[in-house]
C-alpha atoms as a PDB file:
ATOM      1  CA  UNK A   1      -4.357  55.461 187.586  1.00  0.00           C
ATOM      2  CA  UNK A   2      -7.576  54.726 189.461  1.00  0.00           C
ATOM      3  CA  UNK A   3     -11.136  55.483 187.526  1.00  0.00           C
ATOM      4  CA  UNK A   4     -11.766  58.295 190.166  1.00  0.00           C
ATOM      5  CA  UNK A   5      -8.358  59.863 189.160  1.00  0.00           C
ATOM      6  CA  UNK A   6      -8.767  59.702 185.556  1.00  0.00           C
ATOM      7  CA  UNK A   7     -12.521  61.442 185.997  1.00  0.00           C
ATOM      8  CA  UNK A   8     -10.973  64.557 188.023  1.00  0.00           C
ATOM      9  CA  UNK A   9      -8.187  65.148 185.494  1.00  0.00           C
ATOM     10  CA  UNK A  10     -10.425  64.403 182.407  1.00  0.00           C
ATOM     11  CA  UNK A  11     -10.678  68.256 180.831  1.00  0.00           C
ATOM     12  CA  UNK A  12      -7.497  69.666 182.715  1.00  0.00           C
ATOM     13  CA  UNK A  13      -5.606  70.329 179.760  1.00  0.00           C
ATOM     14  CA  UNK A  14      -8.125  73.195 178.606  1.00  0.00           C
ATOM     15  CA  UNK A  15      -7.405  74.802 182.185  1.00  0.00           C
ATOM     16  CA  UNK A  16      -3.770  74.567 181.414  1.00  0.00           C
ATOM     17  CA  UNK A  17      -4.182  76.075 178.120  1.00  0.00           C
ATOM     18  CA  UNK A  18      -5.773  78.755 179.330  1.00  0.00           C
ATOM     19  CA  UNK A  19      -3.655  79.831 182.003  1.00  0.00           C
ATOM     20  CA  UNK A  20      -1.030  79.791 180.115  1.00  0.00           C
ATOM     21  CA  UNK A  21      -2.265  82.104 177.406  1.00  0.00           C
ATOM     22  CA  UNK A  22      -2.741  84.277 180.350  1.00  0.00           C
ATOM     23  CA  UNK A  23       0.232  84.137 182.016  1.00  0.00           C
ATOM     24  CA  UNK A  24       2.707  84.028 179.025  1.00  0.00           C
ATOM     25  CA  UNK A  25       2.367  87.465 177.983  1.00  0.00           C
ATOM     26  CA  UNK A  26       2.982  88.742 181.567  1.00  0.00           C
ATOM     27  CA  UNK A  27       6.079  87.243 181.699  1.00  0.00           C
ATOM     28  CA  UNK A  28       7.030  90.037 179.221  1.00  0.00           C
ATOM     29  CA  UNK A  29       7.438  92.272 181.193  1.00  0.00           C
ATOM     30  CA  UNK A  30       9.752  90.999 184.252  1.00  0.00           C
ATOM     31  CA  UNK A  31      13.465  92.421 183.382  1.00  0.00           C
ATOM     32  CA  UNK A  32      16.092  89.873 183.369  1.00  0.00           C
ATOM     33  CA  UNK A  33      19.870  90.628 184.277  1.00  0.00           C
ATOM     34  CA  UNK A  34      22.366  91.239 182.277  1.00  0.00           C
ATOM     35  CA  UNK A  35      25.577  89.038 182.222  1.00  0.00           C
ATOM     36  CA  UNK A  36      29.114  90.729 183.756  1.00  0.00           C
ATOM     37  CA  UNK A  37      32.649  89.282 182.834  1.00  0.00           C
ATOM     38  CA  UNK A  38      35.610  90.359 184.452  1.00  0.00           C
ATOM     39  CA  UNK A  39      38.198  91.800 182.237  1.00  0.00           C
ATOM     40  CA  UNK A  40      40.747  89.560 180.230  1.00  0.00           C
ATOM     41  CA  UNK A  41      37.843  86.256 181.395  1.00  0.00           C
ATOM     42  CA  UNK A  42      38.657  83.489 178.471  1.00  0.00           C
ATOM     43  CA  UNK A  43      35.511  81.763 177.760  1.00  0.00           C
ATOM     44  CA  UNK A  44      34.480  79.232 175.221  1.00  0.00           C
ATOM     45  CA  UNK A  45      31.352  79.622 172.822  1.00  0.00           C
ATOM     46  CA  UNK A  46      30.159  77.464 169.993  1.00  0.00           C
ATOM     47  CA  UNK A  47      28.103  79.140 167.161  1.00  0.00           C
ATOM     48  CA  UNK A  48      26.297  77.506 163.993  1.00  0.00           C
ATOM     49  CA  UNK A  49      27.942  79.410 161.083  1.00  0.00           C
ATOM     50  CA  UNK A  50      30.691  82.496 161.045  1.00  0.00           C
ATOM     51  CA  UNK A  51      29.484  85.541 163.113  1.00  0.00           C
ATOM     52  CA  UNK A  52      31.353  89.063 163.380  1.00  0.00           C
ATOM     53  CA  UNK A  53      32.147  90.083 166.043  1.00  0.00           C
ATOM     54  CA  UNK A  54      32.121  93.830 166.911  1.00  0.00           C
END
């Protein structure tokens, strides 16, 4: 990295920071989809300890 492009990203991290604290709670609110399965679809899934299944 040249001097020049170490001096413009010196103090970029706080800009990061930032935007993200203002963005992250935004993303709250977009709705995500739900996931469909046809009927009788056979799937594998891997869990960390026994879970019931209702």
């Amino acid at each position: 990295m040249t001097g020049q492009n170490s001096k413009n990203l010196k103090g970029s991290g706080a800009v990061v920071a930032a935007t993200a604290v203002l963005l992250t709670p935004l993303s709250l609110f977009i709705p995500g989809k739900g996931a469909k399965f046809e009927k009788d679809t056979v799937f594998e899934a891997y869990v960390a300890k026994d879970t019931e299944l209702r």
